[in-house]
PDB file of N, CA and C in Angstrom:
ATOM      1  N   UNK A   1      14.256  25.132 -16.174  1.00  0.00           N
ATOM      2  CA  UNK A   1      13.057  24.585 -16.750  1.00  0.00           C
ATOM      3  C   UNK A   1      13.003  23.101 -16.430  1.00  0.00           C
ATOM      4  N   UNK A   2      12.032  22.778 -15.812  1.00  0.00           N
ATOM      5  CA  UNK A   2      11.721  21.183 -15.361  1.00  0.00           C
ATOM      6  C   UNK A   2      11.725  20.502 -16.958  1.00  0.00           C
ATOM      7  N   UNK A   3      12.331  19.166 -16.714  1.00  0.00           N
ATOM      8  CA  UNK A   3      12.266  18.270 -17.981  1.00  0.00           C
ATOM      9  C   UNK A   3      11.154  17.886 -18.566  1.00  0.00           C
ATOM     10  N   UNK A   4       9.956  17.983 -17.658  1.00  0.00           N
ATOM     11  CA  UNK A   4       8.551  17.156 -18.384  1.00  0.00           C
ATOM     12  C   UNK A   4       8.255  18.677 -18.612  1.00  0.00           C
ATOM     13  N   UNK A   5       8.217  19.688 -19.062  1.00  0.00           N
ATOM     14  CA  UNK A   5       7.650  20.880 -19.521  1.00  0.00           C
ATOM     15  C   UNK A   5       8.631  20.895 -20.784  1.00  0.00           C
ATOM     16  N   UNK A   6       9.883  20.258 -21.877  1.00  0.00           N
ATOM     17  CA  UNK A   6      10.411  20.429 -22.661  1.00  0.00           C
ATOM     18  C   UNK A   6       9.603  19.908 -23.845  1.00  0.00           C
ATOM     19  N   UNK A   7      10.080  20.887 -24.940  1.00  0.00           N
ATOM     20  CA  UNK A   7       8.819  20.243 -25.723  1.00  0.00           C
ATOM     21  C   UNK A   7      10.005  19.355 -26.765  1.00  0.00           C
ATOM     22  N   UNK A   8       9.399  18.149 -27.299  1.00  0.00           N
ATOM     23  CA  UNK A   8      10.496  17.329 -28.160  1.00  0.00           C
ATOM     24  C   UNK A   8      11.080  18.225 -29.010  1.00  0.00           C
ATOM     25  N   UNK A   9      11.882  17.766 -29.542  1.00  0.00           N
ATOM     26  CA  UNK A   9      13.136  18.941 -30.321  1.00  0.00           C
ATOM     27  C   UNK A   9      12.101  18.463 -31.786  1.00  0.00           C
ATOM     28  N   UNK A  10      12.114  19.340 -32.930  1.00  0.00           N
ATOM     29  CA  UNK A  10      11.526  19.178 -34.144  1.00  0.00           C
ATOM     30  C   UNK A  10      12.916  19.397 -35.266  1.00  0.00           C
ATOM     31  N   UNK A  11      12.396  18.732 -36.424  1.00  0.00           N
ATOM     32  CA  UNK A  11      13.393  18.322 -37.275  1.00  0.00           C
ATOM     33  C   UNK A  11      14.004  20.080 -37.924  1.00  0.00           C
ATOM     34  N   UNK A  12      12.701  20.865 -37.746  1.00  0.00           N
ATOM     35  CA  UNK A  12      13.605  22.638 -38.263  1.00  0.00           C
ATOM     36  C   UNK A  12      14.767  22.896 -37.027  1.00  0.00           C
ATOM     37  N   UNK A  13      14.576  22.425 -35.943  1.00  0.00           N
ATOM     38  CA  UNK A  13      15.438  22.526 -34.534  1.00  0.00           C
ATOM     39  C   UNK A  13      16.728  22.835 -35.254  1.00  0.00           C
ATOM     40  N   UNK A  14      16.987  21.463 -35.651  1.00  0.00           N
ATOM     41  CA  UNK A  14      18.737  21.233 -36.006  1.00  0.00           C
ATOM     42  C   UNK A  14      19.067  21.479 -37.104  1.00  0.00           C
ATOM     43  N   UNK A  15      20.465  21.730 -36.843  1.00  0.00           N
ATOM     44  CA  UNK A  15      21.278  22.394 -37.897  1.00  0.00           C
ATOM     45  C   UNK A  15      22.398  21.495 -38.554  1.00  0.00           C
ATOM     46  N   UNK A  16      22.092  22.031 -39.906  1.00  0.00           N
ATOM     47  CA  UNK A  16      22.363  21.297 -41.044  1.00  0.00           C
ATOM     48  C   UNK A  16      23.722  21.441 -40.972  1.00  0.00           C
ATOM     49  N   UNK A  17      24.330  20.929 -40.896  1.00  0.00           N
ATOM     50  CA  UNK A  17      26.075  21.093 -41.455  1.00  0.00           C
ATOM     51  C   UNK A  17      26.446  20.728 -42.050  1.00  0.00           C
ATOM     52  N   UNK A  18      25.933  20.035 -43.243  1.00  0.00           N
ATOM     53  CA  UNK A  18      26.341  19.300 -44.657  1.00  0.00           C
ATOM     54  C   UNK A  18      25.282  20.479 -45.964  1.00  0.00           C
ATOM     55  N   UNK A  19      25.121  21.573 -45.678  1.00  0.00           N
ATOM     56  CA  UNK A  19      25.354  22.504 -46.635  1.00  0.00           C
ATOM     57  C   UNK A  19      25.903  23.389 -46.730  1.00  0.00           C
ATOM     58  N   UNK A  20      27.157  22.951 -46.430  1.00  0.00           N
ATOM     59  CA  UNK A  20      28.392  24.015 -46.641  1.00  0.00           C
ATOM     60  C   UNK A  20      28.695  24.095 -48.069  1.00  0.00           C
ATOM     61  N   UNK A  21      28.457  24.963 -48.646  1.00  0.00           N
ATOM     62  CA  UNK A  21      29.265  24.951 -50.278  1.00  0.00           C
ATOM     63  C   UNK A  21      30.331  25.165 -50.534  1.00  0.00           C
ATOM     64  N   UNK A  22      30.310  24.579 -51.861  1.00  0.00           N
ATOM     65  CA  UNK A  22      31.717  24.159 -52.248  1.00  0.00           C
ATOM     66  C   UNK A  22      31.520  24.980 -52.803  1.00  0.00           C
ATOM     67  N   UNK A  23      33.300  25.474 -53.802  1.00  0.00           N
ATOM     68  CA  UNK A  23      33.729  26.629 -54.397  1.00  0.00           C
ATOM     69  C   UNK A  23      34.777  26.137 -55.221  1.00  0.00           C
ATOM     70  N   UNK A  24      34.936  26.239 -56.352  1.00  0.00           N
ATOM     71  CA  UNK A  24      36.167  25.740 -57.550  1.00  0.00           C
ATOM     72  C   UNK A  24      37.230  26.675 -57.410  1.00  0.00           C
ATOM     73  N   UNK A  25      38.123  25.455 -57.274  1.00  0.00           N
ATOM     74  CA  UNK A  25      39.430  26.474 -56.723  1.00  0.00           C
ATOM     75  C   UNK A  25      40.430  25.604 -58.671  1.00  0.00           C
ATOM     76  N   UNK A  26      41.288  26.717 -58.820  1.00  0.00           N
ATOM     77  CA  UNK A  26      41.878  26.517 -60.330  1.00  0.00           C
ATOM     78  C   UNK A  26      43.362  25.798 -59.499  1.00  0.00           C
ATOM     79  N   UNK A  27      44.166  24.670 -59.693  1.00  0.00           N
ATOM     80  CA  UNK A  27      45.176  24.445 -59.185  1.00  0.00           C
ATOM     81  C   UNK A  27      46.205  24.363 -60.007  1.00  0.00           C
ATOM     82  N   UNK A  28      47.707  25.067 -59.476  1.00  0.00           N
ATOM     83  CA  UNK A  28      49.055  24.935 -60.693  1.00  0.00           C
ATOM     84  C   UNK A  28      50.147  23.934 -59.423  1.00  0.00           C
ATOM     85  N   UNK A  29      50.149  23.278 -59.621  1.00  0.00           N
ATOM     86  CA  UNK A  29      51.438  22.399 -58.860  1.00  0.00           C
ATOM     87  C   UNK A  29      52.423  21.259 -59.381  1.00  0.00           C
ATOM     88  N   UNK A  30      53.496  21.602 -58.351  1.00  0.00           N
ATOM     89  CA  UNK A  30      54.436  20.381 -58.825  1.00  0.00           C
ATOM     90  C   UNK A  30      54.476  19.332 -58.093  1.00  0.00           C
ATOM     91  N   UNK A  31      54.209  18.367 -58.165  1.00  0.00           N
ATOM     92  CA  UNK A  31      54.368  16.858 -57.421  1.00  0.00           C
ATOM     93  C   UNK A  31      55.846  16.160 -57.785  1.00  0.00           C
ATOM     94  N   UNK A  32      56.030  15.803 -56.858  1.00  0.00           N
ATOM     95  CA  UNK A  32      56.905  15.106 -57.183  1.00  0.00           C
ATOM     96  C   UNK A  32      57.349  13.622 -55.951  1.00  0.00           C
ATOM     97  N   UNK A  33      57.574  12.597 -56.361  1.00  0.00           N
ATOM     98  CA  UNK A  33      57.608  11.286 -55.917  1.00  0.00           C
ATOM     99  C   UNK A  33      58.830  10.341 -56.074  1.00  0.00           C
ATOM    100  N   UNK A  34      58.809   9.495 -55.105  1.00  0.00           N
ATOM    101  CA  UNK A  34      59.531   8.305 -55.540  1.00  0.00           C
ATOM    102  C   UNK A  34      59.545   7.466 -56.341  1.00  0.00           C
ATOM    103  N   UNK A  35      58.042   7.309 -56.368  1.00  0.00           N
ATOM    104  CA  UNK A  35      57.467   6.466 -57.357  1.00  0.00           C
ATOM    105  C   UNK A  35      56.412   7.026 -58.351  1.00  0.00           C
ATOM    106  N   UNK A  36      57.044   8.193 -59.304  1.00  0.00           N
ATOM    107  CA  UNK A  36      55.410   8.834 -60.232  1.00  0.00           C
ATOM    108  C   UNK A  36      54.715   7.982 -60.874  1.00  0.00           C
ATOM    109  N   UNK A  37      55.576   6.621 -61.597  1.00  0.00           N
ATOM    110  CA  UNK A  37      54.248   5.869 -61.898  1.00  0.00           C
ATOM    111  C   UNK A  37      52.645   5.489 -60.922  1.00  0.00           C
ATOM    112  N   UNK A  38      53.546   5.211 -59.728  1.00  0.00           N
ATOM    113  CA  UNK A  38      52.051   4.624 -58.812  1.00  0.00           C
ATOM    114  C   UNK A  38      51.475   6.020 -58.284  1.00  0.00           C
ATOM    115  N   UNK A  39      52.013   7.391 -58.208  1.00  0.00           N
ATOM    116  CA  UNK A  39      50.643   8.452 -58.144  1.00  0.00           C
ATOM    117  C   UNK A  39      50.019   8.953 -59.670  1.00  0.00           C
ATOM    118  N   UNK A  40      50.689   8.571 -60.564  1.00  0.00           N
ATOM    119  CA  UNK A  40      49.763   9.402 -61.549  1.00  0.00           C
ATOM    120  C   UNK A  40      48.358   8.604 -61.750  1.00  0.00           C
ATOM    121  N   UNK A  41      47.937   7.280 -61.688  1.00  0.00           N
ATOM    122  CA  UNK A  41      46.922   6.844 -61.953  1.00  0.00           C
ATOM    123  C   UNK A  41      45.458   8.190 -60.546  1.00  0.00           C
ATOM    124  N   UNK A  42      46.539   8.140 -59.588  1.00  0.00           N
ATOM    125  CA  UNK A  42      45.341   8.801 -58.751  1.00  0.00           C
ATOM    126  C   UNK A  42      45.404  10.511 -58.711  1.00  0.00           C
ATOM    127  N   UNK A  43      46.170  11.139 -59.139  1.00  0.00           N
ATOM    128  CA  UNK A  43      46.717  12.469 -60.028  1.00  0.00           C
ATOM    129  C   UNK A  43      45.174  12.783 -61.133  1.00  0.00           C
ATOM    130  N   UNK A  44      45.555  11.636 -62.448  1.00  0.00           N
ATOM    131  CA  UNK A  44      44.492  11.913 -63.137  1.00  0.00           C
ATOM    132  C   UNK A  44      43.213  11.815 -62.751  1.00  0.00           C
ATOM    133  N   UNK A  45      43.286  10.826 -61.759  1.00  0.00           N
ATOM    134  CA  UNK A  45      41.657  10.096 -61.197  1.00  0.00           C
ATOM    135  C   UNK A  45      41.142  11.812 -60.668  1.00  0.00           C
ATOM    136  N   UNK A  46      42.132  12.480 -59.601  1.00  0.00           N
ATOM    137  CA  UNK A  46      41.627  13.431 -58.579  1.00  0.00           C
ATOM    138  C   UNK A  46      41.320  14.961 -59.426  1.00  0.00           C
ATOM    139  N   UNK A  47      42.050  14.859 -60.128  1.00  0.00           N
ATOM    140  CA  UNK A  47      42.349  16.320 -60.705  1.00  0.00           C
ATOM    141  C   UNK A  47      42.117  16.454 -62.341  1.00  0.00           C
ATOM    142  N   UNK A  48      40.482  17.284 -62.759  1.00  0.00           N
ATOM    143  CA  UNK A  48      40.158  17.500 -63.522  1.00  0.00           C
ATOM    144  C   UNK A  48      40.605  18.800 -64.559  1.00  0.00           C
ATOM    145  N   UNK A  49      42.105  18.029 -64.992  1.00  0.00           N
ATOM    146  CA  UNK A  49      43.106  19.201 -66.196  1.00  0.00           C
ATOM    147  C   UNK A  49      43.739  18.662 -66.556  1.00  0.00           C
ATOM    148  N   UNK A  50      44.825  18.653 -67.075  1.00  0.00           N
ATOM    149  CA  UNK A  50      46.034  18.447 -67.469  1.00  0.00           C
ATOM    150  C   UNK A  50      47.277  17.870 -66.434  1.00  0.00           C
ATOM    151  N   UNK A  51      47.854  16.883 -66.679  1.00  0.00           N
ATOM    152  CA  UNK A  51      48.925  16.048 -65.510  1.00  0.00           C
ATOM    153  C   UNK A  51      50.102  15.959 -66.684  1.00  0.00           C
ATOM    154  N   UNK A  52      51.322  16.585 -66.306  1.00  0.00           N
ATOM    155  CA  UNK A  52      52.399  16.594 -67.769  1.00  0.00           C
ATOM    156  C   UNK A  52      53.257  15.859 -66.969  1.00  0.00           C
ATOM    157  N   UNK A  53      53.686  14.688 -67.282  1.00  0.00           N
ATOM    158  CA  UNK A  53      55.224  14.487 -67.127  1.00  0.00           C
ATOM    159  C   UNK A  53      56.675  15.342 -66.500  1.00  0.00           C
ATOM    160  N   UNK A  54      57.118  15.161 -65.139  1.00  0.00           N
ATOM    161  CA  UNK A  54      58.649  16.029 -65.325  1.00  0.00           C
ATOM    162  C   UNK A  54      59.678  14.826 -64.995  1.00  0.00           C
ATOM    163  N   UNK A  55      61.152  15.606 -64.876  1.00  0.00           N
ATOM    164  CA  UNK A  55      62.010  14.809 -64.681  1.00  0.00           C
ATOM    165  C   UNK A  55      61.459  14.215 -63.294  1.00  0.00           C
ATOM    166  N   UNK A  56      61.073  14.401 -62.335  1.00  0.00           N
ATOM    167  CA  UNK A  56      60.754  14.031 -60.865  1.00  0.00           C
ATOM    168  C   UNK A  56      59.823  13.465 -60.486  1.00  0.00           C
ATOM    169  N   UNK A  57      58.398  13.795 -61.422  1.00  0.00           N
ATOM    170  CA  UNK A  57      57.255  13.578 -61.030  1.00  0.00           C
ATOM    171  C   UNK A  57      56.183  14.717 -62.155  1.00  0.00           C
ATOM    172  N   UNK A  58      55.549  15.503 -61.746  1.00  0.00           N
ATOM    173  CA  UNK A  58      54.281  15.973 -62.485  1.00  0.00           C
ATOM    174  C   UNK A  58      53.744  17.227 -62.318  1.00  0.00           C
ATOM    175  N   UNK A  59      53.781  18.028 -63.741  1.00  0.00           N
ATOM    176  CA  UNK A  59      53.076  19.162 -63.519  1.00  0.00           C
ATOM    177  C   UNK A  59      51.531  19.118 -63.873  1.00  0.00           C
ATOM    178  N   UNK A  60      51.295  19.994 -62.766  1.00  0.00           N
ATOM    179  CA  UNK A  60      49.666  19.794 -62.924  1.00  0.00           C
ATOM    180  C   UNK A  60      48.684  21.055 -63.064  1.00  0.00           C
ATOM    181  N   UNK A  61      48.217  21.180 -64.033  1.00  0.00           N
ATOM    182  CA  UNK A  61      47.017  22.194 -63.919  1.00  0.00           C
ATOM    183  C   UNK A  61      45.402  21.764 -64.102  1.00  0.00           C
ATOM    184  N   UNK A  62      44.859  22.609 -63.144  1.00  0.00           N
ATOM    185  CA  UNK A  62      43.749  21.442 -63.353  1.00  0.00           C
ATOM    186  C   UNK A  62      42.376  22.189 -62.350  1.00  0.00           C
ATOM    187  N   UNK A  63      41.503  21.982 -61.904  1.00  0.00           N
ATOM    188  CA  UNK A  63      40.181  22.494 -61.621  1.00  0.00           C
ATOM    189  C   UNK A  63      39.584  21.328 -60.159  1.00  0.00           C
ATOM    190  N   UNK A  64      39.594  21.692 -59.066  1.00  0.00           N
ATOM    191  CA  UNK A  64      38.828  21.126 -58.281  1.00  0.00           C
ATOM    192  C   UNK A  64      38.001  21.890 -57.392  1.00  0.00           C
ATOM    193  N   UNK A  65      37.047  21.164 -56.910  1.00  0.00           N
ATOM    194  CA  UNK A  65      35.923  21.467 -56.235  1.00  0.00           C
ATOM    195  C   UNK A  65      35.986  21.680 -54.650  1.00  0.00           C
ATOM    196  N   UNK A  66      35.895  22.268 -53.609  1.00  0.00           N
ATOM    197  CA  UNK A  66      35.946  22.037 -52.202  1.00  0.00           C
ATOM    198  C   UNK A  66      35.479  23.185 -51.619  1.00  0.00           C
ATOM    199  N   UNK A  67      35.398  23.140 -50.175  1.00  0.00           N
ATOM    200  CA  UNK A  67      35.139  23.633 -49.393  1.00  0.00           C
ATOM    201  C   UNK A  67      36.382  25.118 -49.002  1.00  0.00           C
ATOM    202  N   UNK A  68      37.634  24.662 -49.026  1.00  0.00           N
ATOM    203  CA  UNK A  68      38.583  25.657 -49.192  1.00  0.00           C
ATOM    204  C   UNK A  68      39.633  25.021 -49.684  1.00  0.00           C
ATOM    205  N   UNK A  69      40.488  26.063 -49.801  1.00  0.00           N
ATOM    206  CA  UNK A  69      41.974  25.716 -50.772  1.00  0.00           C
ATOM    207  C   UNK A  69      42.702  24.846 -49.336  1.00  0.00           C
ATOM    208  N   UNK A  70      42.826  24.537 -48.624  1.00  0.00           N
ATOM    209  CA  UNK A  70      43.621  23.768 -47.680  1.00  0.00           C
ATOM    210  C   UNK A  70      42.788  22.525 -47.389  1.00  0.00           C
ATOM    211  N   UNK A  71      41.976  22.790 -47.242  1.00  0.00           N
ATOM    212  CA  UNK A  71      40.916  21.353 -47.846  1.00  0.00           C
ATOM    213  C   UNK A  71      41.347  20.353 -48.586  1.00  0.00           C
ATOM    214  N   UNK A  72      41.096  21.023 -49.677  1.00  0.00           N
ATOM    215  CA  UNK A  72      41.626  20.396 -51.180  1.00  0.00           C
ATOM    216  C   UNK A  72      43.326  19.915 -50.987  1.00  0.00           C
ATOM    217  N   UNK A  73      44.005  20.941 -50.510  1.00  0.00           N
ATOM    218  CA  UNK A  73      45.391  20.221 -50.694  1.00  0.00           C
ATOM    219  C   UNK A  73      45.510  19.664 -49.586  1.00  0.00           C
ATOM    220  N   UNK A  74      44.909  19.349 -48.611  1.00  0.00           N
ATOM    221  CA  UNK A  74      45.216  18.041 -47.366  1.00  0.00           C
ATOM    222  C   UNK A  74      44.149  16.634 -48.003  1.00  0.00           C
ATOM    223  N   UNK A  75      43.392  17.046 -49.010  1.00  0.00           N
ATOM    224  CA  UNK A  75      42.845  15.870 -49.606  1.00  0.00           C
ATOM    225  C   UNK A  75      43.610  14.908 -50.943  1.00  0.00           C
ATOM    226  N   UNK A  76      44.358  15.841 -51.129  1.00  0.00           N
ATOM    227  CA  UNK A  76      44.641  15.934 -52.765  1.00  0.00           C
ATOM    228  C   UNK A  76      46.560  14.835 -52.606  1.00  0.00           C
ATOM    229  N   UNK A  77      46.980  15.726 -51.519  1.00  0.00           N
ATOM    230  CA  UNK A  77      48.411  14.968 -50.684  1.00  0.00           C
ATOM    231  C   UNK A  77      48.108  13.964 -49.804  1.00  0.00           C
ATOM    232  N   UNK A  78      47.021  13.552 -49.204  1.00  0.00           N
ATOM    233  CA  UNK A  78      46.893  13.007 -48.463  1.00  0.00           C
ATOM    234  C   UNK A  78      46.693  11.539 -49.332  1.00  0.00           C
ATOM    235  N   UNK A  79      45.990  11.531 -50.328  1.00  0.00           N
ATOM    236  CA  UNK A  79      45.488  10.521 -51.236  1.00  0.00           C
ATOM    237  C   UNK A  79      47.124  10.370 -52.380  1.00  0.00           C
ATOM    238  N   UNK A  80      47.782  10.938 -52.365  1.00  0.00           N
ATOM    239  CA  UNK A  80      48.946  10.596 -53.229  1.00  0.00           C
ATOM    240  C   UNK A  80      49.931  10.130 -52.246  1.00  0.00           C
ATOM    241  N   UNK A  81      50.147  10.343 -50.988  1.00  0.00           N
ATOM    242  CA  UNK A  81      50.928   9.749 -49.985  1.00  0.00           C
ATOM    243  C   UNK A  81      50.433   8.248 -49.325  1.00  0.00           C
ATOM    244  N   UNK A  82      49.147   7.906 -49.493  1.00  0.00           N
ATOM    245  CA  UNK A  82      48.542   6.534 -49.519  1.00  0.00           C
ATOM    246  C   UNK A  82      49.160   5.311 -50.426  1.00  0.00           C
ATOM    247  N   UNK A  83      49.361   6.216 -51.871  1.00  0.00           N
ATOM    248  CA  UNK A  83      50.147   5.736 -52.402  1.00  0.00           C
ATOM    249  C   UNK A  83      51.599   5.310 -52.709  1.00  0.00           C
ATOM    250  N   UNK A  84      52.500   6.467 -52.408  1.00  0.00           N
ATOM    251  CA  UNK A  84      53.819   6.944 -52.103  1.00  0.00           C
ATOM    252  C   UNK A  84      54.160   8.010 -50.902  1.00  0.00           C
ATOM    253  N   UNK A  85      54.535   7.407 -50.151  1.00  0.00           N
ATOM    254  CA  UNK A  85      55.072   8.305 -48.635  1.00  0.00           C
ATOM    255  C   UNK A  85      55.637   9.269 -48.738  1.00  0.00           C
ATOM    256  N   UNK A  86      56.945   8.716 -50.057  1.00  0.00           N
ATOM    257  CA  UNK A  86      57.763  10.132 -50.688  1.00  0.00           C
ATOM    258  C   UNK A  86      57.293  10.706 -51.359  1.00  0.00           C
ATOM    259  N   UNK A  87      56.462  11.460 -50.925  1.00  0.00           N
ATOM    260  CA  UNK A  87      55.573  12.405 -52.475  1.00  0.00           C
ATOM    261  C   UNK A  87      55.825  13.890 -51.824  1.00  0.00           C
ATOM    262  N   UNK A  88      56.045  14.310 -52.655  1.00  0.00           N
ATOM    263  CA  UNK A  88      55.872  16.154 -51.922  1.00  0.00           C
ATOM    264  C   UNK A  88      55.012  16.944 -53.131  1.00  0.00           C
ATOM    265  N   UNK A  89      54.432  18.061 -52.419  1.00  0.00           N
ATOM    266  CA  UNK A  89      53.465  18.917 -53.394  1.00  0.00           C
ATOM    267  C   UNK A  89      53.305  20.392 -52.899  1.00  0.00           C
ATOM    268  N   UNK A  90      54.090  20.942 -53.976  1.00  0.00           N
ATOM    269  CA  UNK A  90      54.161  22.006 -54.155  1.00  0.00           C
ATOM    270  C   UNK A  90      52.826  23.024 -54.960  1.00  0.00           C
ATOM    271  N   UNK A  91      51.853  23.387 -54.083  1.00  0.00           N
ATOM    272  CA  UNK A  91      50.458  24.060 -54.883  1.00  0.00           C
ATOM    273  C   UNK A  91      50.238  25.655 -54.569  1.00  0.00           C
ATOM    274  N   UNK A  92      49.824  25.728 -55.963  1.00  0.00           N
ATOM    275  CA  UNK A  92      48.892  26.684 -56.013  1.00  0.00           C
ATOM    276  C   UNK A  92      47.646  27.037 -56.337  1.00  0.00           C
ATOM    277  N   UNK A  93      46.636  27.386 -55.260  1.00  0.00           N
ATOM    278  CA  UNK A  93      45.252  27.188 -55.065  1.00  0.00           C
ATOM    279  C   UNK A  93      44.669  28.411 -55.767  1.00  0.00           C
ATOM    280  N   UNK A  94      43.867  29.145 -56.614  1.00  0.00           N
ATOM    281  CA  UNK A  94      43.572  30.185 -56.639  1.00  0.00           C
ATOM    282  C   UNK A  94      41.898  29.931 -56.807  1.00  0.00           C
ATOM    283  N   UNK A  95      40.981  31.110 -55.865  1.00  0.00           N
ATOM    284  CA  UNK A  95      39.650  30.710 -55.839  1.00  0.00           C
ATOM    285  C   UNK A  95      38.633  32.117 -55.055  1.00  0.00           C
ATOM    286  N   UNK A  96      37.930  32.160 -55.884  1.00  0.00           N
ATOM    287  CA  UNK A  96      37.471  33.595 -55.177  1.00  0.00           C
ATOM    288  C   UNK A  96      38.178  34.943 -54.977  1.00  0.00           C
ATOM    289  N   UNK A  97      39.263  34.971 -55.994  1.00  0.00           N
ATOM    290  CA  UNK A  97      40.353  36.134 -56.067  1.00  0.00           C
ATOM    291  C   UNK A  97      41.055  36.367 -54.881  1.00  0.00           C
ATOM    292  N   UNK A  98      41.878  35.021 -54.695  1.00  0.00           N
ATOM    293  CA  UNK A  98      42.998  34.815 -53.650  1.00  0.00           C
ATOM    294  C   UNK A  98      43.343  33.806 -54.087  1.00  0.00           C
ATOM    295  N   UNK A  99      44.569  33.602 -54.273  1.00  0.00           N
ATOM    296  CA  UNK A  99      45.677  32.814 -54.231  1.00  0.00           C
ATOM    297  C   UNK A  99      46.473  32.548 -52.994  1.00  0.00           C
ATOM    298  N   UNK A 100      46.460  30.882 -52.825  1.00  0.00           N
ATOM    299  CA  UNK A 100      47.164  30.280 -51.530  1.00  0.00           C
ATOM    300  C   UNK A 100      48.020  29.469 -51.946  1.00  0.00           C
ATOM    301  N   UNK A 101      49.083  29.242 -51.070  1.00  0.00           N
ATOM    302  CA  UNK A 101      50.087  28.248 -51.385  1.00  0.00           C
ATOM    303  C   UNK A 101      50.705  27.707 -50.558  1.00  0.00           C
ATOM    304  N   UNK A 102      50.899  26.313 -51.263  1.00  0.00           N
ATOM    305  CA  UNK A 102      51.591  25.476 -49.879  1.00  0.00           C
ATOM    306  C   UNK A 102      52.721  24.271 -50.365  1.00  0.00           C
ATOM    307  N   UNK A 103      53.420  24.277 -48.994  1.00  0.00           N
ATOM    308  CA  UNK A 103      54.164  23.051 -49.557  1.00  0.00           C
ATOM    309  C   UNK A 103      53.668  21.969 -48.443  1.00  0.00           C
ATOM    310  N   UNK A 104      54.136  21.371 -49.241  1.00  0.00           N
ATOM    311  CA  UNK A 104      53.091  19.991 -48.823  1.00  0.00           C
ATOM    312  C   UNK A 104      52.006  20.484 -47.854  1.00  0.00           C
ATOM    313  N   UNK A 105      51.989  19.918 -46.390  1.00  0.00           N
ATOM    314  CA  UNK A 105      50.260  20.461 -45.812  1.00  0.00           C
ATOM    315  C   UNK A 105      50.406  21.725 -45.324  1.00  0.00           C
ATOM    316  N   UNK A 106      51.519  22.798 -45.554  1.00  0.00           N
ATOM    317  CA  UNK A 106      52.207  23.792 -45.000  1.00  0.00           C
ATOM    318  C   UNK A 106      51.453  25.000 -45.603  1.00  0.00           C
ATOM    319  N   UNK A 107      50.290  25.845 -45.056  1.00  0.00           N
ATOM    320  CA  UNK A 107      50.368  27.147 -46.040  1.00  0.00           C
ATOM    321  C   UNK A 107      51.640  27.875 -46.288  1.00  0.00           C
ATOM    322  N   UNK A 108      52.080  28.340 -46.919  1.00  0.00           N
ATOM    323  CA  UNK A 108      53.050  29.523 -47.461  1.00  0.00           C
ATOM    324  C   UNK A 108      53.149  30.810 -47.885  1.00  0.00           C
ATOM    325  N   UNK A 109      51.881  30.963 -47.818  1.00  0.00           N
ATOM    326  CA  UNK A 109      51.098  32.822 -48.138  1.00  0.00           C
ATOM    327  C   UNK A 109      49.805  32.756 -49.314  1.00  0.00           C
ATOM    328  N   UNK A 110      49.411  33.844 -48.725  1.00  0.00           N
ATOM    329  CA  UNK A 110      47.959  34.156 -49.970  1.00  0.00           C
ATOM    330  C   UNK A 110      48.323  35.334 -50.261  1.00  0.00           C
ATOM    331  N   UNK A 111      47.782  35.600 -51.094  1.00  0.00           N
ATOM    332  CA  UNK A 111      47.782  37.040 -52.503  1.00  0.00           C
ATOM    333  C   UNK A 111      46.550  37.167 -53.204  1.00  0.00           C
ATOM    334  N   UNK A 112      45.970  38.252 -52.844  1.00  0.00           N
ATOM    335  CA  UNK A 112      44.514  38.816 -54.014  1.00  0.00           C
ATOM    336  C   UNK A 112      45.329  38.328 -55.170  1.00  0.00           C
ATOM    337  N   UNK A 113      44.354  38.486 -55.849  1.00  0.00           N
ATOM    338  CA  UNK A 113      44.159  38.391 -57.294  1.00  0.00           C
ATOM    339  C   UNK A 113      44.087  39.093 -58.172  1.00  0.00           C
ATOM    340  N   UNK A 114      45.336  39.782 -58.679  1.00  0.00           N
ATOM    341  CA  UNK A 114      44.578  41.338 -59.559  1.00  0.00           C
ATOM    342  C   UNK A 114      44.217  40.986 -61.057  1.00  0.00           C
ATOM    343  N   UNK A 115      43.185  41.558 -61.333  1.00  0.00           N
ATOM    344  CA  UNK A 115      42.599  40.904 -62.544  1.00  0.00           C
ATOM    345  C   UNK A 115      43.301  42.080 -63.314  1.00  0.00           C
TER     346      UNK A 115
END
C-alpha cells in the first residue's frame, strides 16, 4: 500500500495497556533483615494488615493489590532492599484460588485453593 493512500491512525486505533486489572492477592510472610528497624517503617507503609515483631525481623499478614502475585513480591522486596540489602522474604501470595510462593524473587510452587 503506497504511503499517501494511509489513512491517519485514530485514537480507537491504539491499544490501551494501562487497563490491565488489578486483583487482591491476601499475603502471609516472613521478612527478615539486618536492619528491621529501617524496613518496618516501609513494611507498614506497603502492606495493608498486620506487621508483628520476630526475633529476626517480621511477620506479616496483610492484603495487597496488583496485577499478579510475582508482581507484588518483586515490588514489595524490591522496596525493602532499597532500604536494607540484607533483607530476605519469605511469601505467601494467595489470589483467585491459587496460592504462590517464593523466596525472595524465586517462585517456589503454586497450589489451588481448596475451600
Amino acid at each position: 500500500m503506497p504511503l499517501a493512500s494511509r489513512r491517519p491512525a485514530l485514537a480507537s486505533d491504539r491499544v490501551d495497556n494501562h487497563s490491565v486489572s488489578e486483583h487482591s492477592f491476601d499475603l502471609v510472610a516472613d521478612v527478615s533483615s539486618a536492619d528491621p528497624a529501617a524496613i518496618e517503617p516501609v513494611l507498614r507503609r506497603l502492606v495493608d494488615g498486620e506487621v508483628t515483631p520476630t526475633a529476626g525481623g517480621f511477620h506479616v499478614v496483610g492484603t495487597l493489590s496488583g496485577e499478579s502475585a510475582q508482581d507484588l513480591n518483586r515490588l514489595l522486596l524490591s522496596a525493602l532492599r532499597r532500604v536494607e540489602r540484607r533483607t530476605r522474604l519469605r511469601a505467601a501470595w494467595t489470589g483467585s484460588g491459587v496460592t504462590e510462593r517464593f523466596f525472595d524473587y524465586v517462585p517456589k510452587g503454586r497450589r489451588d485453593v481448596i475451600s
